[in-house]
C-alpha atoms as a PDB file:
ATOM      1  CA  UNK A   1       4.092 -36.767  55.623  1.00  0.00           C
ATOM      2  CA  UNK A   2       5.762 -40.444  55.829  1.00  0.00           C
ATOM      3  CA  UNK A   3       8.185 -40.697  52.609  1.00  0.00           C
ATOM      4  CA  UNK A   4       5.161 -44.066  51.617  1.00  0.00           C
ATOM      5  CA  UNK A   5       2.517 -41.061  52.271  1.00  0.00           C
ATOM      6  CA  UNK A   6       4.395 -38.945  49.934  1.00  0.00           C
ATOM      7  CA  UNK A   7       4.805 -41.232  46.636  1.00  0.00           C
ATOM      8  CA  UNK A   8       1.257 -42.241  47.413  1.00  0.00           C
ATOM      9  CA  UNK A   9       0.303 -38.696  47.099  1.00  0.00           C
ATOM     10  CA  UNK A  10       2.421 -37.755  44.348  1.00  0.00           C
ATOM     11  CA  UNK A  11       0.983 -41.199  42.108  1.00  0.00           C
ATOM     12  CA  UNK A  12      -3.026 -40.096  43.105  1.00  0.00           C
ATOM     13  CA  UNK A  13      -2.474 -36.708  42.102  1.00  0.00           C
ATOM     14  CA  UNK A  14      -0.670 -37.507  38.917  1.00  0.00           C
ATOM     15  CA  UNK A  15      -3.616 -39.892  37.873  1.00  0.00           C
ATOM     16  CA  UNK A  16      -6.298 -37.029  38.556  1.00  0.00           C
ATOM     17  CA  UNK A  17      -4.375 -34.720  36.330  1.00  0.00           C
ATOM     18  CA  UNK A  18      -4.624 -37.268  33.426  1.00  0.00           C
ATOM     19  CA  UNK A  19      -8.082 -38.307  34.302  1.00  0.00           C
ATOM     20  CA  UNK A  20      -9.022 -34.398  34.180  1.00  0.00           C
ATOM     21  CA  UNK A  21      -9.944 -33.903  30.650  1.00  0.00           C
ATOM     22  CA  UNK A  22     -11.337 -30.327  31.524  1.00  0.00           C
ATOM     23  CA  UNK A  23      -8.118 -29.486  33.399  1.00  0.00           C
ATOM     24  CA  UNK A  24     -10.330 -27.833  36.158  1.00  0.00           C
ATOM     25  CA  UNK A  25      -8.593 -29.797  38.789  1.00  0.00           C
ATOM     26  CA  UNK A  26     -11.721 -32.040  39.748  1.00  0.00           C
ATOM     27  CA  UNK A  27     -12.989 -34.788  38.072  1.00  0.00           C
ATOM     28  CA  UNK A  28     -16.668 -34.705  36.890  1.00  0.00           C
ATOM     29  CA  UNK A  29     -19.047 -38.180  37.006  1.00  0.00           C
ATOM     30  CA  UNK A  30     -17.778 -38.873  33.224  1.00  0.00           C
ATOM     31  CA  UNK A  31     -13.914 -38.513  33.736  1.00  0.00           C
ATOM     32  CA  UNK A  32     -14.246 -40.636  36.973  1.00  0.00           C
ATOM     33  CA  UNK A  33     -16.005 -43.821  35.699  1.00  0.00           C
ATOM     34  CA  UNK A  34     -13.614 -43.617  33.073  1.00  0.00           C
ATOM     35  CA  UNK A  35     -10.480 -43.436  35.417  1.00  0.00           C
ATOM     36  CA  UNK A  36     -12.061 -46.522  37.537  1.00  0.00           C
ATOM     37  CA  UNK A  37     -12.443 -48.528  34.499  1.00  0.00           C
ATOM     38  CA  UNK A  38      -9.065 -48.133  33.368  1.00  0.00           C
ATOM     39  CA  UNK A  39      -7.775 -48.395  37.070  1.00  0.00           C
ATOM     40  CA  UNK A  40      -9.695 -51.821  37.560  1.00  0.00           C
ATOM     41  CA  UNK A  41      -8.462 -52.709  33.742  1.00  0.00           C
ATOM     42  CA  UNK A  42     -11.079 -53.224  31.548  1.00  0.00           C
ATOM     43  CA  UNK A  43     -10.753 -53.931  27.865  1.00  0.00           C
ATOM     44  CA  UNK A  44     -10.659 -50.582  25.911  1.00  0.00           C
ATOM     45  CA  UNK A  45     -14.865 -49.625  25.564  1.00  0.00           C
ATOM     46  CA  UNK A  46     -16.010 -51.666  28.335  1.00  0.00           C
ATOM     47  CA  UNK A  47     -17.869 -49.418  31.373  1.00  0.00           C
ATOM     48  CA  UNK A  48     -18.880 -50.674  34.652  1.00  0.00           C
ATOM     49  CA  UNK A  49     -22.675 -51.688  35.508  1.00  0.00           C
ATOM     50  CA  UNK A  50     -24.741 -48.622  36.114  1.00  0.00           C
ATOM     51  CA  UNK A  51     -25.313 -50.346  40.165  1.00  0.00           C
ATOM     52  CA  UNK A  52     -21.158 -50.391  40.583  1.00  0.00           C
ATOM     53  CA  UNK A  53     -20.490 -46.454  38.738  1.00  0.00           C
ATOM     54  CA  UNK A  54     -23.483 -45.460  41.329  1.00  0.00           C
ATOM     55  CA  UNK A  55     -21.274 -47.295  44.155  1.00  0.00           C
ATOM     56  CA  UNK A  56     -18.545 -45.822  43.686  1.00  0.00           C
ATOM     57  CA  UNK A  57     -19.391 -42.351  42.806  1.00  0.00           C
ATOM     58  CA  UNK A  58     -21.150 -41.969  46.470  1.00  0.00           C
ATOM     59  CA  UNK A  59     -18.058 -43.759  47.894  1.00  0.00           C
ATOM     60  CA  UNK A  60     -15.876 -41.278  46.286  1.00  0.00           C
ATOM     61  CA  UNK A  61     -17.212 -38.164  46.477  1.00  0.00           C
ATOM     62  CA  UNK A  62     -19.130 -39.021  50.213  1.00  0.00           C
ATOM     63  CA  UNK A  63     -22.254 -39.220  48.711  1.00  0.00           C
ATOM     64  CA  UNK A  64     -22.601 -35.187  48.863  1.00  0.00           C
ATOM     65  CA  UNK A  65     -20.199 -33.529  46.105  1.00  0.00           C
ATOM     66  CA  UNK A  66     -21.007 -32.969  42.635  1.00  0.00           C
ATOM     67  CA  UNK A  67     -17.629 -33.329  41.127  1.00  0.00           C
ATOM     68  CA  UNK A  68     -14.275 -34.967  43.224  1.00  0.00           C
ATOM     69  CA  UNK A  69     -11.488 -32.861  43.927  1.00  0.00           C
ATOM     70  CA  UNK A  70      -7.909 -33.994  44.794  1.00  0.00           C
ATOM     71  CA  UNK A  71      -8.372 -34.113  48.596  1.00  0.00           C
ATOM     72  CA  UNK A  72     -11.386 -36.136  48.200  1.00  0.00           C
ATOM     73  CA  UNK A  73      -9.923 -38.604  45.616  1.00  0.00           C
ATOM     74  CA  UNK A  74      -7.273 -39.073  48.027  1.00  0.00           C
ATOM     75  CA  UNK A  75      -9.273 -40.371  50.100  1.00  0.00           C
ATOM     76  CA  UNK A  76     -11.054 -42.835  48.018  1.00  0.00           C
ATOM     77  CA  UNK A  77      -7.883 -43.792  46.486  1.00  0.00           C
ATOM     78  CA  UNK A  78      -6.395 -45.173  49.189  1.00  0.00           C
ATOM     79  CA  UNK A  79      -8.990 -47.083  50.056  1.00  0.00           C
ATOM     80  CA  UNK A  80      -9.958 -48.268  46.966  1.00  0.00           C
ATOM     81  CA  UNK A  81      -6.137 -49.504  46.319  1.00  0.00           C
ATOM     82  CA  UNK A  82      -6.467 -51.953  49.401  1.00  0.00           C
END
């Protein structure tokens, strides 16, 4: 793993952690729309349109899984950052 690779890695995880309310390592539907609307900054009890959650919910967990682990929000992480 590139030393970039690594910090990138080591910032992801560490926001999953905090998003993971349940501490089960995986964040359900609930914890993730509220980690995307504080990682795209909206003002404190503001959520997302219903469309956009739906968006990126399938983006995230490929459309398949039922809650996103740390490999998969990896993943949509580091797209999502670009």
């Amino acid at each position: 793993m590139k030393p970039s690779e690594t910090s990138t890695f080591h910032a992801s995880s560490h926001i999953l952690v905090q998003a993971d309310r349940r501490g089960e390592g995986k964040l359900k539907h609930d914890e993730f729309h509220e980690l995307m609307a504080r990682l795209m900054k909206l003002p404190v009890g503001q959520e997302l349109p219903d469309k956009k959650k739906k968006e990126l919910w399938i983006s995230a967990t490929q459309g398949w899984r039922k809650q996103l682990d740390l490999d998969a929000f990896l993943g949509f992480y580091a797209q999502f950052g670009r």
